[in-house]
N, C-alpha and C. Protein backbone atom coordinates (compact mmCIF):
# COMPACT_ATOMS: atom_id res chain seq x y z
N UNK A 1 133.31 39.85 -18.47
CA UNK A 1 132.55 41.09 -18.54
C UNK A 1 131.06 40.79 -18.36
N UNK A 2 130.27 41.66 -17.74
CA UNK A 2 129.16 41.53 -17.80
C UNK A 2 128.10 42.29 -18.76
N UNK A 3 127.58 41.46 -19.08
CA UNK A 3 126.80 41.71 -20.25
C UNK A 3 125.74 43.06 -20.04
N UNK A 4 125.66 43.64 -20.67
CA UNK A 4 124.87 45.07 -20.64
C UNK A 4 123.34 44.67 -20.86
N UNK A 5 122.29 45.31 -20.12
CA UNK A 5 121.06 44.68 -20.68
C UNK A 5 120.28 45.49 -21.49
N UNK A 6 119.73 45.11 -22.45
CA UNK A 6 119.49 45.72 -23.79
C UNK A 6 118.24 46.07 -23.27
N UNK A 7 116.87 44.79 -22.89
CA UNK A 7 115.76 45.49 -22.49
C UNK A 7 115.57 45.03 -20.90
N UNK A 8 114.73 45.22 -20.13
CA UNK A 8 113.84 45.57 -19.10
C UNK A 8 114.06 43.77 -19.18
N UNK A 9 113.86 42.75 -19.71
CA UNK A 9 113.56 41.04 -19.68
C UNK A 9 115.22 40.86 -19.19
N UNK A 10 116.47 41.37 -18.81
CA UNK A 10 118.00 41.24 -19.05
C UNK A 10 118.18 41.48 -17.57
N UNK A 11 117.11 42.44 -17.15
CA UNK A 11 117.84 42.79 -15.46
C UNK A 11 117.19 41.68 -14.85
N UNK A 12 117.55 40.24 -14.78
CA UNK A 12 117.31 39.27 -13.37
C UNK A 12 117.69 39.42 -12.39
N UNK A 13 117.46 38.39 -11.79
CA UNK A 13 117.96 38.11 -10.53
C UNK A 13 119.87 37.70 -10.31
N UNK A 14 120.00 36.87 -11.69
CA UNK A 14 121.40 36.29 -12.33
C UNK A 14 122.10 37.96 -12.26
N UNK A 15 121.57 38.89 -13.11
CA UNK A 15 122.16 40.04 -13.50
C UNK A 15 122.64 40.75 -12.09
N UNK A 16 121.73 40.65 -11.48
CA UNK A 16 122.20 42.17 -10.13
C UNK A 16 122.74 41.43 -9.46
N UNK A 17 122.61 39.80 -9.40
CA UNK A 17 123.83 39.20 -7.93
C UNK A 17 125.00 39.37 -8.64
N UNK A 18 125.05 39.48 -9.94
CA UNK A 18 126.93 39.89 -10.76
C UNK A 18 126.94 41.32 -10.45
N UNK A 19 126.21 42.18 -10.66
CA UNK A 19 126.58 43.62 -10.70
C UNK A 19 126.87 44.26 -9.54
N UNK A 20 125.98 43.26 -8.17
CA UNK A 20 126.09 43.50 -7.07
C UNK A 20 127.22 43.09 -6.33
N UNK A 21 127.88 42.41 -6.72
CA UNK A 21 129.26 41.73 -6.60
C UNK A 21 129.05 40.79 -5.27
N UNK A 22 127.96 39.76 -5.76
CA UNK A 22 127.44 38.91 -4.35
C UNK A 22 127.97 37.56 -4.54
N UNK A 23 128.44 36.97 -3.21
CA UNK A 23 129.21 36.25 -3.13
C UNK A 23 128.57 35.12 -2.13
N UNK A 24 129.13 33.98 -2.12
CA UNK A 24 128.69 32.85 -0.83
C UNK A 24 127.15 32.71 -1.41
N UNK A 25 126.63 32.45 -0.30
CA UNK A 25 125.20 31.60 -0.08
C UNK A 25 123.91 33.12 -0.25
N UNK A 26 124.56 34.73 -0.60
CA UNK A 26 123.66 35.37 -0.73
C UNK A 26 123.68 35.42 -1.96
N UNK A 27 122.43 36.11 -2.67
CA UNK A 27 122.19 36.40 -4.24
C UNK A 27 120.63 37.16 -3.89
N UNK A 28 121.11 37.72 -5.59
CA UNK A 28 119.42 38.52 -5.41
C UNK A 28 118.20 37.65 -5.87
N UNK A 29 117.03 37.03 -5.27
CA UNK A 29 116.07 35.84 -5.50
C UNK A 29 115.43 36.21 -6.86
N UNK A 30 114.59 37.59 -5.82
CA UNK A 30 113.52 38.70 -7.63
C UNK A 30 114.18 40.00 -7.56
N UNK A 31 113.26 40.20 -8.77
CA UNK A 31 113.35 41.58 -8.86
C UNK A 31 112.25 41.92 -9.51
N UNK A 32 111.22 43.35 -8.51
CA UNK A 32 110.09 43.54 -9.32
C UNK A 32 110.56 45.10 -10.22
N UNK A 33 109.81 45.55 -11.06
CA UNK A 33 110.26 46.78 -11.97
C UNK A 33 109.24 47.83 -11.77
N UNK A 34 109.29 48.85 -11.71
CA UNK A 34 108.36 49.36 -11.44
C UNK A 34 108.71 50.83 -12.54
N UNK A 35 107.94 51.00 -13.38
CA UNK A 35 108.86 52.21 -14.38
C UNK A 35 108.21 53.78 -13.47
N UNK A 36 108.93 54.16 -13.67
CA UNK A 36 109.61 55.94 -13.39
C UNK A 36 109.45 56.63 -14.27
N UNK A 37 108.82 57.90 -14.24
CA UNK A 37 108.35 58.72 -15.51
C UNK A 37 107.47 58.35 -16.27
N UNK A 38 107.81 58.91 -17.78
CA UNK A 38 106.86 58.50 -18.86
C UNK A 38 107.28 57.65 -19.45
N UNK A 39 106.53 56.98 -20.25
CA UNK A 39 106.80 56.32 -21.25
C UNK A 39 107.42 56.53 -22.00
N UNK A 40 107.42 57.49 -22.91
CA UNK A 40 107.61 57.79 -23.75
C UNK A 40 109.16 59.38 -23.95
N UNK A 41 109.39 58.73 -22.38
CA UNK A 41 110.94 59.91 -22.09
C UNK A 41 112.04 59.64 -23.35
N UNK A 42 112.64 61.10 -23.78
CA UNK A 42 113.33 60.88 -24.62
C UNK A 42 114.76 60.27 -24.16
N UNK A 43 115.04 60.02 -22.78
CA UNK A 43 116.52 59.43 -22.38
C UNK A 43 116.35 57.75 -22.04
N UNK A 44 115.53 57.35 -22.50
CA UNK A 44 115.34 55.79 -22.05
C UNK A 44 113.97 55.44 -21.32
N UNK A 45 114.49 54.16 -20.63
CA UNK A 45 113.04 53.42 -20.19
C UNK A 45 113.67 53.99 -18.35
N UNK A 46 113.29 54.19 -17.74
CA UNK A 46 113.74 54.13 -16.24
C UNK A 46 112.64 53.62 -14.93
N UNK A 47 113.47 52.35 -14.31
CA UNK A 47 112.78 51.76 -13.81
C UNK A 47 113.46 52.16 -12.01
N UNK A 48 112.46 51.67 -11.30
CA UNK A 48 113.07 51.57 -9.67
C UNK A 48 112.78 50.37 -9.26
N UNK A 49 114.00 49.49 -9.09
CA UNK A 49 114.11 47.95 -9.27
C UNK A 49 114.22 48.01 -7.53
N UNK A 50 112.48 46.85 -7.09
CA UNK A 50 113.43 46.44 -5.76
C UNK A 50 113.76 44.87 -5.85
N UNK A 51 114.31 44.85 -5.13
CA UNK A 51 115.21 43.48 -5.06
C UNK A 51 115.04 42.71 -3.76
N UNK A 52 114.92 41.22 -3.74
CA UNK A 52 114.61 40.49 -2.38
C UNK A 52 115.75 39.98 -2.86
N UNK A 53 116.31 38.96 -1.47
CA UNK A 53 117.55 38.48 -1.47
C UNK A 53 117.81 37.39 -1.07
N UNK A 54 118.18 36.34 -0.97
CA UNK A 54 118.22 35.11 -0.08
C UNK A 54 118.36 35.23 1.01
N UNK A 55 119.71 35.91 1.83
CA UNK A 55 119.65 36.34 2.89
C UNK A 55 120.17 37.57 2.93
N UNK A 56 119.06 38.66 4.02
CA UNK A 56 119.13 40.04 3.42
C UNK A 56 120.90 40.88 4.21
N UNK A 57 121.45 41.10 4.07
CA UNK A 57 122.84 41.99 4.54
C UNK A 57 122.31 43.25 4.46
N UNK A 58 122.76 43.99 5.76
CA UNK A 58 123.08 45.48 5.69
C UNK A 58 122.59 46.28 4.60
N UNK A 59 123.77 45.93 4.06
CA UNK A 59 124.32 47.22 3.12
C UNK A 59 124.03 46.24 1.42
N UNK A 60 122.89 45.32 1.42
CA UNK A 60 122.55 45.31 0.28
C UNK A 60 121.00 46.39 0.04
N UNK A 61 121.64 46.79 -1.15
CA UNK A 61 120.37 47.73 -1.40
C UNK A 61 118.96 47.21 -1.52
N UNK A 62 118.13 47.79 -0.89
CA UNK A 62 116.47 46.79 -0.91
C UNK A 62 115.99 47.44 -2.30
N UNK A 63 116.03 48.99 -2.97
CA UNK A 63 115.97 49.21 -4.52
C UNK A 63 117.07 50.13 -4.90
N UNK A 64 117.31 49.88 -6.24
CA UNK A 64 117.69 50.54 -6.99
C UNK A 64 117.22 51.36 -8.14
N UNK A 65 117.46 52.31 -8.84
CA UNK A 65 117.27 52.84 -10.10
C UNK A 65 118.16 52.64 -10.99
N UNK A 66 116.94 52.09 -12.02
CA UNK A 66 118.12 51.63 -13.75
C UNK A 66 117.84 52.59 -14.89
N UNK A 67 118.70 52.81 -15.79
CA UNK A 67 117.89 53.73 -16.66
C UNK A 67 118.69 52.85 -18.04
N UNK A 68 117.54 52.17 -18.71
CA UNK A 68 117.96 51.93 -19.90
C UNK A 68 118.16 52.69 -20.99
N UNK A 69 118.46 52.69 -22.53
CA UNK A 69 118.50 53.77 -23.51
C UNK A 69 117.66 52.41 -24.26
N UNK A 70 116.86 52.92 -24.92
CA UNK A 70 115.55 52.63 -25.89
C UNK A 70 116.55 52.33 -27.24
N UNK A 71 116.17 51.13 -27.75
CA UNK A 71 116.87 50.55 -28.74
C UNK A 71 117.24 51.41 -29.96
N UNK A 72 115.78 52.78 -30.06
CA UNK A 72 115.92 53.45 -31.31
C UNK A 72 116.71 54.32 -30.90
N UNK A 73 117.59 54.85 -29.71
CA UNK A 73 117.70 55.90 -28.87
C UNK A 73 119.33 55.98 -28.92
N UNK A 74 119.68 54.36 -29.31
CA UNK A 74 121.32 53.77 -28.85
C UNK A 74 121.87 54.80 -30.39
N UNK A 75 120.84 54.77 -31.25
CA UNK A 75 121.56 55.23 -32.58
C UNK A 75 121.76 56.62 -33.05
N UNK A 76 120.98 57.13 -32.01
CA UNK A 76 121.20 58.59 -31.83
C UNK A 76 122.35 59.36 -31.03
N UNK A 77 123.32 59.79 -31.78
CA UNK A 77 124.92 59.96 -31.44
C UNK A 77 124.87 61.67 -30.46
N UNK A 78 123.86 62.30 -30.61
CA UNK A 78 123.72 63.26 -28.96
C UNK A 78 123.48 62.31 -28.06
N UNK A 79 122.01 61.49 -27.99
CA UNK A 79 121.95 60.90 -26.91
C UNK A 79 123.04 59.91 -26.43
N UNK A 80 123.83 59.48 -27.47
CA UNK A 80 125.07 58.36 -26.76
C UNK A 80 125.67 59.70 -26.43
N UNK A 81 126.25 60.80 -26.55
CA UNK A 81 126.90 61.59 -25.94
C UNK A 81 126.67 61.91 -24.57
N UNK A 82 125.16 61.97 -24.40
CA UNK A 82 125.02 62.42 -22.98
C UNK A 82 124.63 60.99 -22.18
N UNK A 83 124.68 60.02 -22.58
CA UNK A 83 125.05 58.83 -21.74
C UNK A 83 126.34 58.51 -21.00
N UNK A 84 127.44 59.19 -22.26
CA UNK A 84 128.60 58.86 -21.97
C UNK A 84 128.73 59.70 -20.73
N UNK A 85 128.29 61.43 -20.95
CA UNK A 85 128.66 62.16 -19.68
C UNK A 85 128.51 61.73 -18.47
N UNK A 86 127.07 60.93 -18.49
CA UNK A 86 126.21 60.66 -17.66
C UNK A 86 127.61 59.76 -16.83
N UNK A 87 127.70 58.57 -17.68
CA UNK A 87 128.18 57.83 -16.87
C UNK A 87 129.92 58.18 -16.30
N UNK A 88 130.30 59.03 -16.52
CA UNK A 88 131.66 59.52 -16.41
C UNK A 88 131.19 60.39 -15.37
N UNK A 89 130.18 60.73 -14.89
CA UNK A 89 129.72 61.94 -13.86
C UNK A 89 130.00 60.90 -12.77
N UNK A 90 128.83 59.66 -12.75
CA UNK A 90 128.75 58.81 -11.50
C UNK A 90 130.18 58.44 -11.16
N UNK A 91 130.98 58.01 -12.27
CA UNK A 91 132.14 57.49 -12.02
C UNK A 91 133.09 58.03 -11.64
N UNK A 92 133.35 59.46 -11.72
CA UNK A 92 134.54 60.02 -11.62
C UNK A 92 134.61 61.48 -11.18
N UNK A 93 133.19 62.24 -11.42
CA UNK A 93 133.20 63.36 -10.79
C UNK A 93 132.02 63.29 -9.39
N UNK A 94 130.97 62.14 -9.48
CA UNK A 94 130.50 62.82 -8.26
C UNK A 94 130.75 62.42 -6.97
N UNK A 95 131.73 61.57 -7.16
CA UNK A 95 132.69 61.36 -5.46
C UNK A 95 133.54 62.35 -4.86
N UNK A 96 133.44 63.68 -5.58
CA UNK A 96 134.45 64.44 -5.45
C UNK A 96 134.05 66.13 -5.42
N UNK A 97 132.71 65.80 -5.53
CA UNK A 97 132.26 66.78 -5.41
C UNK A 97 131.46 67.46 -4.19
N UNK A 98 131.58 66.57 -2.90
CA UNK A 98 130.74 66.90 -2.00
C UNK A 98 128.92 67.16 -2.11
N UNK A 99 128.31 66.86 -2.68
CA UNK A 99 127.40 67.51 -3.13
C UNK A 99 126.32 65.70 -2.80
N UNK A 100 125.52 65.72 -2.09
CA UNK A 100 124.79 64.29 -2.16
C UNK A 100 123.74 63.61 -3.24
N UNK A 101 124.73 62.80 -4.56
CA UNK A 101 123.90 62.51 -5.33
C UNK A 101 123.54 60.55 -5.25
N UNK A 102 123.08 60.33 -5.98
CA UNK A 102 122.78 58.88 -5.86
C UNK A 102 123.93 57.81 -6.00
N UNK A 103 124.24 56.69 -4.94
CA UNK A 103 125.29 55.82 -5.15
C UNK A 103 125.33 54.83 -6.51
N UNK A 104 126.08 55.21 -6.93
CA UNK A 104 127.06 54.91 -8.16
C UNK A 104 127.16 53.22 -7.75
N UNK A 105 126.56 52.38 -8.24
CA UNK A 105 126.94 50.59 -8.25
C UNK A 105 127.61 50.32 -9.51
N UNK A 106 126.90 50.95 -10.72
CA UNK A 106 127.35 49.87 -12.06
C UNK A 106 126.91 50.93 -13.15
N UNK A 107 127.96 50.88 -14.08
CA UNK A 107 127.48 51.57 -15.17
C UNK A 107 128.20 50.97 -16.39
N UNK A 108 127.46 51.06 -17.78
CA UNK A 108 128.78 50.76 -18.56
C UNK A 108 127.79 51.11 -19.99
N UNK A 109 128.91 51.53 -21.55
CA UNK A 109 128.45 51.44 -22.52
C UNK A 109 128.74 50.94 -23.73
N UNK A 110 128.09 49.97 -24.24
CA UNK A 110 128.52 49.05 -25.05
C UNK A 110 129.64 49.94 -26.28
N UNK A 111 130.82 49.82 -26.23
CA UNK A 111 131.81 50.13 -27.35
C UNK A 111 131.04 49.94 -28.88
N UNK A 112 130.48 49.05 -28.79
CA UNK A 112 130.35 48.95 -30.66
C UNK A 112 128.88 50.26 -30.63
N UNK A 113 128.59 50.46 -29.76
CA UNK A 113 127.26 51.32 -30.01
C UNK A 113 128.21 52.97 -29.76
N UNK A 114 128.98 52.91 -29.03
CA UNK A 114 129.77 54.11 -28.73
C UNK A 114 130.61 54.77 -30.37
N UNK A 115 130.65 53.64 -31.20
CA UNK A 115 131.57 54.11 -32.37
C UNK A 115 130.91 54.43 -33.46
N UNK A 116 129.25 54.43 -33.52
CA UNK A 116 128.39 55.07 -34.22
C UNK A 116 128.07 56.49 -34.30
N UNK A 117 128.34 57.02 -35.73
CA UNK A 117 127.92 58.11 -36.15
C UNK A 117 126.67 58.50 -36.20
């Protein structure tokens, strides 16, 4: 399993060549962060990660968008609710909806934080 990243120091270069499902002699080299919004947003930290590559392919993404949940944020049981939606939207309803939203790579939410009241 791949490990979920808690802060903004977790998304490497190691992290997105696993999430990216990269294989052989490519991998992702950096990654710079660049945050999105405010600071101080009540749904997390959200960054637009671009990524250089060893050797660049097609159809590897040059950036992405991450949206972390803020450590004080994981313990708040609405906001894990609408994480969960969140990520059950990318996964399962918006391939099916015709409608053009952002490609879906990786999502996931840590179980022991999911079983908090």
């Amino acid at each position: 399993m791949i490990p979920i990243p808690s802060t903004s120091k977790d998304l490497t270069p190691q992290w997105f060549t696993s999430i990216l499902k990269l294989k052989g002699i490519n991998h992702v080299t950096s990654v710079n962060l660049q945050p999105l919004g405010e600071a101080d947003s009540v749904s997390g930290d959200i960054y637009r990660v671009r990524l250089t590559y060893s050797n660049k392919i097609l159809h590897n993404p040059e950036s992405v968008v991450i949206k972390l949940p803020r450590q004080r944020n994981q313990r708040t049981s609405m906001l894990l609710d609408a994480y969960r939606v969140e990520v059950s939207f990318y996964r399962t309803i918006a391939p099916t909806i015709g409608v053009r939203v952002p490609k879906h790579i990786y999502s996931d939410i840590d179980p022991r934080q999911a079983t908090m009241s």
